[in-house]
Protein backbone atom coordinates (compact mmCIF):
# COMPACT_ATOMS: atom_id res chain seq x y z
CA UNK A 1 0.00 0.00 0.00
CA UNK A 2 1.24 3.30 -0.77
CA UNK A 3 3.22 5.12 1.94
CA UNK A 4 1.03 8.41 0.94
CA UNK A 5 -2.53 6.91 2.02
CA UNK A 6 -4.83 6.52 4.93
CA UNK A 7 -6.78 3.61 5.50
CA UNK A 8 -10.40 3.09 4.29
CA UNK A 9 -12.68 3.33 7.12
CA UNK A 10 -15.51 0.89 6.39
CA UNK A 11 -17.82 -1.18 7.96
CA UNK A 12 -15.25 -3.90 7.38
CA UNK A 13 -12.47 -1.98 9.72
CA UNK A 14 -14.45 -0.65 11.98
CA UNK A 15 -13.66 -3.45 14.17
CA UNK A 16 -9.88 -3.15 13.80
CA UNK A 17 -10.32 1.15 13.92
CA UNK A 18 -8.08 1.89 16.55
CA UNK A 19 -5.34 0.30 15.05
CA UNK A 20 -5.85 1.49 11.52
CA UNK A 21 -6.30 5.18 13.17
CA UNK A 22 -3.05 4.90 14.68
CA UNK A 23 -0.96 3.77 11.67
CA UNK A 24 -2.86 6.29 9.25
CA UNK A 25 -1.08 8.77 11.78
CA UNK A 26 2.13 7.12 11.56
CA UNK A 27 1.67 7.19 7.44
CA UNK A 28 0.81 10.74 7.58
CA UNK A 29 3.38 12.77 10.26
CA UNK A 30 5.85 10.04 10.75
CA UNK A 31 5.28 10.82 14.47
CA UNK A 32 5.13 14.52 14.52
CA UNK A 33 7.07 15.20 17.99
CA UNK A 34 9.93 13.22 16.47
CA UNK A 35 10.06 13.72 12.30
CA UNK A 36 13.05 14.88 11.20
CA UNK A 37 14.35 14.73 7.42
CA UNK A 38 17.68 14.01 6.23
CA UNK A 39 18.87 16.03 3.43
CA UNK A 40 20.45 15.02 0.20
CA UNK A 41 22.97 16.66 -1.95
CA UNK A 42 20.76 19.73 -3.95
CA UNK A 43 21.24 19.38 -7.82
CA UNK A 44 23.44 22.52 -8.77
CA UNK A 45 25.48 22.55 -12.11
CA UNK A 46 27.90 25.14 -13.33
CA UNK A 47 25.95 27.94 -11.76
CA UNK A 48 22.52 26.73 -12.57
CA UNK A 49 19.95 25.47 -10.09
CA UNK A 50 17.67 22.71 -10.79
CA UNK A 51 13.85 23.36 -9.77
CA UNK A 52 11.05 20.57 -9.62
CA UNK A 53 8.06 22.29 -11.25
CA UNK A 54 4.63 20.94 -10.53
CA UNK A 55 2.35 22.60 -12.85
CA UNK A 56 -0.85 21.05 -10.56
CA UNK A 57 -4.02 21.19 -12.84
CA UNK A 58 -6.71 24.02 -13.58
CA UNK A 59 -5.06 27.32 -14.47
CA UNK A 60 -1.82 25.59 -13.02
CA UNK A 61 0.18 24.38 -16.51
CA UNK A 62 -0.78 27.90 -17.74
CA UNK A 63 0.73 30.10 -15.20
CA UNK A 64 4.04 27.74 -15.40
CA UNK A 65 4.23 28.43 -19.14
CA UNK A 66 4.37 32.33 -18.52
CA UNK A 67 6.75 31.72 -15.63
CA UNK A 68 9.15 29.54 -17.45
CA UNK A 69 8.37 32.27 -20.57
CA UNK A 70 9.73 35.26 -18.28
CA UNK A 71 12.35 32.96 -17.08
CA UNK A 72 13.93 32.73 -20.39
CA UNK A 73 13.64 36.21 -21.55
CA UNK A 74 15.71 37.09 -18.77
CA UNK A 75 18.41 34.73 -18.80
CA UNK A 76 17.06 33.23 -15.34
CA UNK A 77 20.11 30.36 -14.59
CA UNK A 78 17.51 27.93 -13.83
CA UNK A 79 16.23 24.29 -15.24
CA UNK A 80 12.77 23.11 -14.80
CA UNK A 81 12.19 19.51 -13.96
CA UNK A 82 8.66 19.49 -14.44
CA UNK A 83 6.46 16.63 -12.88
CA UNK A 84 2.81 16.50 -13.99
CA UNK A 85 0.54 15.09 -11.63
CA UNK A 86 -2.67 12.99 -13.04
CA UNK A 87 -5.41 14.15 -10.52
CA UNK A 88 -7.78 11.35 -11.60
CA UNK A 89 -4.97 9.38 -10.91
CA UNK A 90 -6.09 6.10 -8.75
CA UNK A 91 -2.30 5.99 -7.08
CA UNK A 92 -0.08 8.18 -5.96
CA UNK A 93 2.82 6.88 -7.52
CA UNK A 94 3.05 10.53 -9.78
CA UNK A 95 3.28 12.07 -6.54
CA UNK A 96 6.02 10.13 -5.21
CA UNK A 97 8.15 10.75 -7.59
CA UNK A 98 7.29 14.16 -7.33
CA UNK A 99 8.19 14.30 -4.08
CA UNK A 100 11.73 12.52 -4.97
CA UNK A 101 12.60 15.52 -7.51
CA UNK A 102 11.45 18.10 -4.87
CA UNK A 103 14.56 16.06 -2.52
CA UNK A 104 16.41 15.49 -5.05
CA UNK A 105 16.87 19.51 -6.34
CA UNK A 106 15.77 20.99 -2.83
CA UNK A 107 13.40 23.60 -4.16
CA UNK A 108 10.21 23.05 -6.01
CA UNK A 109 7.48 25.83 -7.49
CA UNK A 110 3.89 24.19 -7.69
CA UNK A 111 0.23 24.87 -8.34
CA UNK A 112 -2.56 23.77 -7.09
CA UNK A 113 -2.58 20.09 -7.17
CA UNK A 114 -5.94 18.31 -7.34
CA UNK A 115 -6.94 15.32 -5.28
CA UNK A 116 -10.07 13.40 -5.80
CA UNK A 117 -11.97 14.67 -2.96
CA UNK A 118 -14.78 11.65 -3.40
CA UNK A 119 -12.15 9.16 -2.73
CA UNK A 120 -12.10 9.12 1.47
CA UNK A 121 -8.83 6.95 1.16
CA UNK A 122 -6.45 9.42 -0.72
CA UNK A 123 -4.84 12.14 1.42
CA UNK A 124 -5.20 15.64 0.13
CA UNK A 125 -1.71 15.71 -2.16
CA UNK A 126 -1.39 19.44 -1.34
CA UNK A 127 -1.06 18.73 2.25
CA UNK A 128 1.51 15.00 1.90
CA UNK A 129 3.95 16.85 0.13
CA UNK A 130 3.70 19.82 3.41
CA UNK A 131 3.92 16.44 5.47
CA UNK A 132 6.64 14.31 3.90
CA UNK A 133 9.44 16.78 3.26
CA UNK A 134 8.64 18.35 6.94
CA UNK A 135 7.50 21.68 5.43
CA UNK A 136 6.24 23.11 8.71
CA UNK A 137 5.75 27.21 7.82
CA UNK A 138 4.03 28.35 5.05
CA UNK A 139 5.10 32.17 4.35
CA UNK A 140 2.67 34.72 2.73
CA UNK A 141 3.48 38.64 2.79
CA UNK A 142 0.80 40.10 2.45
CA UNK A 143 1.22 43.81 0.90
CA UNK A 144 -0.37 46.51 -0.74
CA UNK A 145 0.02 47.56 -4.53
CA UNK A 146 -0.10 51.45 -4.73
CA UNK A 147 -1.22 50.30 -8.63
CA UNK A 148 -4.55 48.69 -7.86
CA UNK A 149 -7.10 50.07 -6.24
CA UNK A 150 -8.24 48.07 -2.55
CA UNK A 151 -10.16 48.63 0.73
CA UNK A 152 -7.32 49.67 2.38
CA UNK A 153 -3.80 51.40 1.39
CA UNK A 154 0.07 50.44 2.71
CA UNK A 155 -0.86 47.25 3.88
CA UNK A 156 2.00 45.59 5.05
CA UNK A 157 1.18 41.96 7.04
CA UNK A 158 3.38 38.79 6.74
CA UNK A 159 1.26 35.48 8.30
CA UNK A 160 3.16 32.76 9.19
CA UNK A 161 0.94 29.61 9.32
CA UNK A 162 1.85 26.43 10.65
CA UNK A 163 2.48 23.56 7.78
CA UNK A 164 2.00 20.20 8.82
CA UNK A 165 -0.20 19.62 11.84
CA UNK A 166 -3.23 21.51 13.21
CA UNK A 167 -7.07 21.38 11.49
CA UNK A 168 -5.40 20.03 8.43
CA UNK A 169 -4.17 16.57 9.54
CA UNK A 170 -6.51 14.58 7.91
CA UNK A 171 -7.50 12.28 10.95
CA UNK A 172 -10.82 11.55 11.06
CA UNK A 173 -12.99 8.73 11.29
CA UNK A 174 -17.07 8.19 11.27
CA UNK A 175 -16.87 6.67 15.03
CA UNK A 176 -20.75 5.10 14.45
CA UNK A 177 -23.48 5.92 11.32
CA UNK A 178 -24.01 9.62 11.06
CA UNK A 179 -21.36 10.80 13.50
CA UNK A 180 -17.58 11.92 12.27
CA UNK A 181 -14.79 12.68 14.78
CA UNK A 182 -11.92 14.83 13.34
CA UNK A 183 -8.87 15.34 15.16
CA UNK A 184 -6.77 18.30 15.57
CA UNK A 185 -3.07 17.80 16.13
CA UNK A 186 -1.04 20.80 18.15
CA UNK A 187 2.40 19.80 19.49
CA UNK A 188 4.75 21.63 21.56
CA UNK A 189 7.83 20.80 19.83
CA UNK A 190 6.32 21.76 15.82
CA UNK A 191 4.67 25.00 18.12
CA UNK A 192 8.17 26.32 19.55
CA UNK A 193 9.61 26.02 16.47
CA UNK A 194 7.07 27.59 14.70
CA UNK A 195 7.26 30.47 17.13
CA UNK A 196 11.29 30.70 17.12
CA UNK A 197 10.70 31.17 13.45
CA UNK A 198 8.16 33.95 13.37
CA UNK A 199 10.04 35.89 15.93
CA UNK A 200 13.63 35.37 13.89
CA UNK A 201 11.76 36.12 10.97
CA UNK A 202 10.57 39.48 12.89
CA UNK A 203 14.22 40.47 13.64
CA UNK A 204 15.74 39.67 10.34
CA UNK A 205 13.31 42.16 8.64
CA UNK A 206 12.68 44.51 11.08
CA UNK A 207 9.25 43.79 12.04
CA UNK A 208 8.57 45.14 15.22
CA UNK A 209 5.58 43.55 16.87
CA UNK A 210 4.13 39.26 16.24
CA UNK A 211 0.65 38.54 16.78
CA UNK A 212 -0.60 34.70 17.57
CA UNK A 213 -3.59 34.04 16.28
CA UNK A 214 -6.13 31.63 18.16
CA UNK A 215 -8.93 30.08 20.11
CA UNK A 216 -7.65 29.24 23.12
CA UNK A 217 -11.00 30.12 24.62
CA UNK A 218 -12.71 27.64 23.74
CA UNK A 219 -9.95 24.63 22.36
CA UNK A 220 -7.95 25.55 26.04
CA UNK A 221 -5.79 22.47 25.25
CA UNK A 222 -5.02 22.72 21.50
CA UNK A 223 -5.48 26.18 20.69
CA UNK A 224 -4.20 26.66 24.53
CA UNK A 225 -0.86 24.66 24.15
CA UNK A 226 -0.26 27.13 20.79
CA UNK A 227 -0.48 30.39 22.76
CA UNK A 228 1.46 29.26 25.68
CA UNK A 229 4.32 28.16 23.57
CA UNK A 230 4.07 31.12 21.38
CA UNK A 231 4.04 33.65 25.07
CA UNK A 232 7.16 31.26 26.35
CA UNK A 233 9.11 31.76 23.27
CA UNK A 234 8.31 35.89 22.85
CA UNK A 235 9.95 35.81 26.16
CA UNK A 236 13.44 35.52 24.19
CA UNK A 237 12.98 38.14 22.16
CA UNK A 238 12.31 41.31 24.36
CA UNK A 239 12.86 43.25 21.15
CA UNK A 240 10.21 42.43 19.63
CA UNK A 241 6.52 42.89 21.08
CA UNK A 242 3.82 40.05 21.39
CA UNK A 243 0.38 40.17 21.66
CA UNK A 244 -2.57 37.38 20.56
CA UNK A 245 -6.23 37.73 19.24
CA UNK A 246 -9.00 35.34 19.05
CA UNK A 247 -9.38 34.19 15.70
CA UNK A 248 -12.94 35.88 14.87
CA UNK A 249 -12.15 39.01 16.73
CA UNK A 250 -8.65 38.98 13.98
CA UNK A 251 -11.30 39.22 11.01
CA UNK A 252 -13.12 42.05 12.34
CA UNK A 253 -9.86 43.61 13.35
CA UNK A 254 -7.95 43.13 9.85
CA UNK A 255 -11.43 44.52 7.66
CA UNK A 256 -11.76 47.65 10.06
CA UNK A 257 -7.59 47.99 11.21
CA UNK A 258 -5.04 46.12 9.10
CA UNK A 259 -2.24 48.63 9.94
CA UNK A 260 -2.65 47.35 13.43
CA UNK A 261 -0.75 43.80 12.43
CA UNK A 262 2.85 43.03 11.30
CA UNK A 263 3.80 39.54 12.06
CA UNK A 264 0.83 37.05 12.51
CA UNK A 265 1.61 33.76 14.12
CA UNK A 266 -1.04 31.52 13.14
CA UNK A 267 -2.50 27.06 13.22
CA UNK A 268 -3.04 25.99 9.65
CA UNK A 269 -6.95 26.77 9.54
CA UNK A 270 -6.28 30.31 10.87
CA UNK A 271 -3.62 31.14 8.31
CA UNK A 272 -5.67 30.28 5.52
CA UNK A 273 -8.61 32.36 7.13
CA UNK A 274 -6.68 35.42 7.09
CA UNK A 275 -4.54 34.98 4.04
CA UNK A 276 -7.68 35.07 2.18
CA UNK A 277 -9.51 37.81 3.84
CA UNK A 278 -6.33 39.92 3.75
CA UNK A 279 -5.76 39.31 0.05
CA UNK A 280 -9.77 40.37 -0.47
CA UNK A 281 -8.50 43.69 0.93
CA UNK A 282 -5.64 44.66 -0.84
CA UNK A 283 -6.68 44.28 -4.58
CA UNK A 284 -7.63 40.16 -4.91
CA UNK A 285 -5.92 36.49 -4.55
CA UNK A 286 -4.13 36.57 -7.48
CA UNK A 287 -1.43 38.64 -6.35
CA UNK A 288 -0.19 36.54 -3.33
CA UNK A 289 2.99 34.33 -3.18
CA UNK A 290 3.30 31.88 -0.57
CA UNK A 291 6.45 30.41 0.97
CA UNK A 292 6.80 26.94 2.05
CA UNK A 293 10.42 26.13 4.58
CA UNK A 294 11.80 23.65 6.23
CA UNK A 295 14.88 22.57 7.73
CA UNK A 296 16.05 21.53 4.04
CA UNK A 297 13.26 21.90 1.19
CA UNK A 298 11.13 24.69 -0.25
CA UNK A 299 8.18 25.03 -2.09
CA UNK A 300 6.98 28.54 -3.40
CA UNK A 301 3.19 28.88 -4.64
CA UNK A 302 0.47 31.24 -5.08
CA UNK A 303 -0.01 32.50 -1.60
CA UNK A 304 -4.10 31.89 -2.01
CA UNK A 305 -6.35 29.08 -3.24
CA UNK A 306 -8.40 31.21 -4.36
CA UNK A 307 -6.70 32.94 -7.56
CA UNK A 308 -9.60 34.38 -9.18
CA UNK A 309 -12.88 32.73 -11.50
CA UNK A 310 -10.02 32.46 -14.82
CA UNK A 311 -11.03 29.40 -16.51
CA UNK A 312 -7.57 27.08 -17.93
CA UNK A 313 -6.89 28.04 -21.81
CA UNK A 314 -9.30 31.47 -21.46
CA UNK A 315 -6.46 33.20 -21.94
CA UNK A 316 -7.74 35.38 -18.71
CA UNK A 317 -5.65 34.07 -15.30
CA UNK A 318 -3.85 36.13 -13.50
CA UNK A 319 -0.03 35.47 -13.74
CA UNK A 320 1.09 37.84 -11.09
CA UNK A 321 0.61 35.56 -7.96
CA UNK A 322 2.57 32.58 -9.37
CA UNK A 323 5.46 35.59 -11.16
CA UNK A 324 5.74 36.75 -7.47
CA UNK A 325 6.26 33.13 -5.84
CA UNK A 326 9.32 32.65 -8.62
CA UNK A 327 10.77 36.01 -7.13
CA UNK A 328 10.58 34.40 -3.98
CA UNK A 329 12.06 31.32 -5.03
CA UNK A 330 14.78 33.02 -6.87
CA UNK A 331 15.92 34.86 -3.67
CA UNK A 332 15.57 31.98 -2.02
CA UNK A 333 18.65 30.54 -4.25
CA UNK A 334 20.65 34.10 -4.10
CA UNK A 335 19.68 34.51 -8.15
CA UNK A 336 19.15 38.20 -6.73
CA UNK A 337 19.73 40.16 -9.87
CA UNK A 338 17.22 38.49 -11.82
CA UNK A 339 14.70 38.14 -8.70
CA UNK A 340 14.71 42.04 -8.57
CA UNK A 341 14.47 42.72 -12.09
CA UNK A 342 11.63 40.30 -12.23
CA UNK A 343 9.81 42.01 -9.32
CA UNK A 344 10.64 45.51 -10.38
CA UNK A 345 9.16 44.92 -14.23
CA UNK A 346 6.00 43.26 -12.15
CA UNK A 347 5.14 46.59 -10.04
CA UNK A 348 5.48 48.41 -13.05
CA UNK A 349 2.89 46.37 -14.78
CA UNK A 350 1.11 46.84 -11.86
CA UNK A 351 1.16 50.60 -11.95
CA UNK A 352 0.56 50.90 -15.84
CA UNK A 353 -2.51 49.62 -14.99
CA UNK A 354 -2.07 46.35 -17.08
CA UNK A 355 -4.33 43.92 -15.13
CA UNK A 356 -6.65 40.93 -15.62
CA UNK A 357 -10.35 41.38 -14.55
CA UNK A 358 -10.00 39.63 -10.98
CA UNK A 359 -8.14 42.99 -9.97
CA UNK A 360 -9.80 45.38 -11.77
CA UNK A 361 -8.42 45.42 -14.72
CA UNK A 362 -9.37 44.88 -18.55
CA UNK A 363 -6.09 42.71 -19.79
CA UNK A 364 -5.57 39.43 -20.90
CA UNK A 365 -2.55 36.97 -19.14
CA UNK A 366 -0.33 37.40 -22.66
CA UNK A 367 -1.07 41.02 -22.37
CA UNK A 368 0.15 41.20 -18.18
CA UNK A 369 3.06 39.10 -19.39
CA UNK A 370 4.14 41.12 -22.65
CA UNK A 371 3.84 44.12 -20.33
CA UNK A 372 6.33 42.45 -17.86
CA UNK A 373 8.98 41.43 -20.90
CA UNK A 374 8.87 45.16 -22.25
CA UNK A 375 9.53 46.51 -18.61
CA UNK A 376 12.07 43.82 -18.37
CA UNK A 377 14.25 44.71 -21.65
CA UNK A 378 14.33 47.97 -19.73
CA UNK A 379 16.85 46.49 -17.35
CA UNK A 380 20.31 45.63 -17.37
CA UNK A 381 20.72 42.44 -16.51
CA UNK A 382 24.46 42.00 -17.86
């Protein structure tokens, strides 16, 4: 059976549940409090990096095209190993190998990749590849384009979500007809370093102030364990200021006062939450990159599900989100020349107004990216 699946939970099992709950666990965090992944030499020739691209499906193969399009036109020194995954795919077997480039090169750029949500047995793919190469913070900076026009101006928020455990670990079971139990998974070991990371990441760009998102009110052990971690660790870093927020009270607070937040520490469920109703307020979801870390991988991706109604092949999806998660990876490998001509030629897309329809805007995706190449033959990047 395929290392990447949970068990079917039938009448059949039910009498052997416990034990079949317990190794689906095993199968999907490799016992969280203990997981650690061993690195392997990163594929780097002659200068060039080697990237595993997963083009995912939907508008996903699209937005790779005008990535590795840009990429080329600007002499990017990176090679593609590019990994399509079959999402009516009855095995995972696409995915594992996927998941051997992404160890293999060390840094992977992906879209959206589908899982057949009728089929209870198959993990969400999305989330295994979080789980298997121990990618426990996603990264999404959320900020403000003077160019479009938004709710709210010089927003400025970076969340840091946790990865691999909370809401999203995929353990749940119908305990007798017509009643489902679903488990929520908070460590302290995956919680302190989660914390550690959003306060170094604090320092190291001079954030001033990290806010942990939660519901300790109600979950007082999950949700409770979180915040107590998070309040132990701000305790080494009397630089920077700490402060938490009940989840529902953060929504009202980031649609009346976004200013108010810098840093936001958040569970997986939370993240995603604000993420979304942060990138509502400053122009739309397709402009979002997000950042995926561990100790030894990353994964960069559009920071939002959500990138807009485009339909694949209409010629109308917004390219900017997926453009700005290739910045991010190319800083990520030092390619910092390229990375900032890249980003510079985006924000002045942005500001000549060339945009597709899910921000406002009248242009096609060929017309955003021909916009982009004309800004970037603008630059020296000799």
């Amino acid at each position: 059976m395929s290392t990447l699946k949970l068990f079917r939970l039938s009448q059949e099992v039910r009498p052997i549940i416990k034990r079949n709950f317990c190794s689906a666990f095993e199968l999907q965090h490799k016992n969280p409090t203990q997981k650690k992944v061993n690195p392997i030499p990163q594929a780097h020739y002659g200068g060039r990096h080697t990237v595993s691209m997963l083009p995912g499906g939907g508008i996903g193969p699209e937005l790779m095209g005008y990535v590795r399009e840009v990429f080329k036109y600007a002499g990017v020194p990176v090679d593609f190993e590019v990994v399509d995954i079959d999402p009516a795919s009855e095995g995972n077997e696409d995915l594992e190998y996927a998941i051997t480039t992404i160890r293999r090169n060390g840094v992977g750029i992906k879209g959206n990749i589908e899982t057949k949500s009728e089929d209870l047995g198959v993990v969400s793919r999305n989330v295994a590849i979080r789980n298997e190469l121990d990618l426990f913070v996603n990264v999404v900076n959320c900020k403000s384009y003077p160019g479009i026009s938004s709710r709210h101006s010089n927003v400025d928020i970076a969340v840091l979500r946790q990865n691999t455990e909370g809401e999203y670990a995929m353990l749940e079971h119908e305990s007798c007809k017509g009643i489902v139990e679903s488990m929520k998974i908070i460590t302290r070991e995956n919680s302190e370093r989660l914390s550690r990371y959003a306060f170094e990441y604090a320092r190291q760009h001079g954030r001033k102030k990290v806010t942990t998102i939660h519901k300790a009110n109600i979950m007082k052990l999950s949700d409770g364990l979180f915040l107590e971690t998070s309040r132990q660790i701000a305790k080494e870093y009397p630089d920077i200021k700490h402060n938490d927020m009940i989840i529902d009270n953060t929504c009202m607070q980031l649609v009346s006062n976004p200013h108010q937040f810098d840093v936001m520490l958040t569970t997986n469920l939370y993240g995603s939450i604000c993420i979304n109703v942060i990138s509502g307020l400053i122009g739309g979801a397709g402009l979002l990159a997000g950042k995926n870390y561990g100790d030894h991988y990353a994964i960069f991706e559009p920071g939002a599900r959500s990138t807009g109604t485009a339909i694949a092949g209409k010629n109308l999806a917004n390219p900017i989100a997926m453009l700005n998660a290739s910045v991010a990876m190319l800083k990520h490998l030092g390619h910092h020349m390229h990375a900032d001509a890249i980003e510079s030629a985006i924000i002045k897309t942005v500001n000549d107004k060339i945009l597709t329809k899910d921000v406002g805007g009248n242009s096609t995706s060929t017309e955003v990216i021909e916009n982009i190449l004309r800004r970037l033959a603008e630059t020296d990047l000799h």
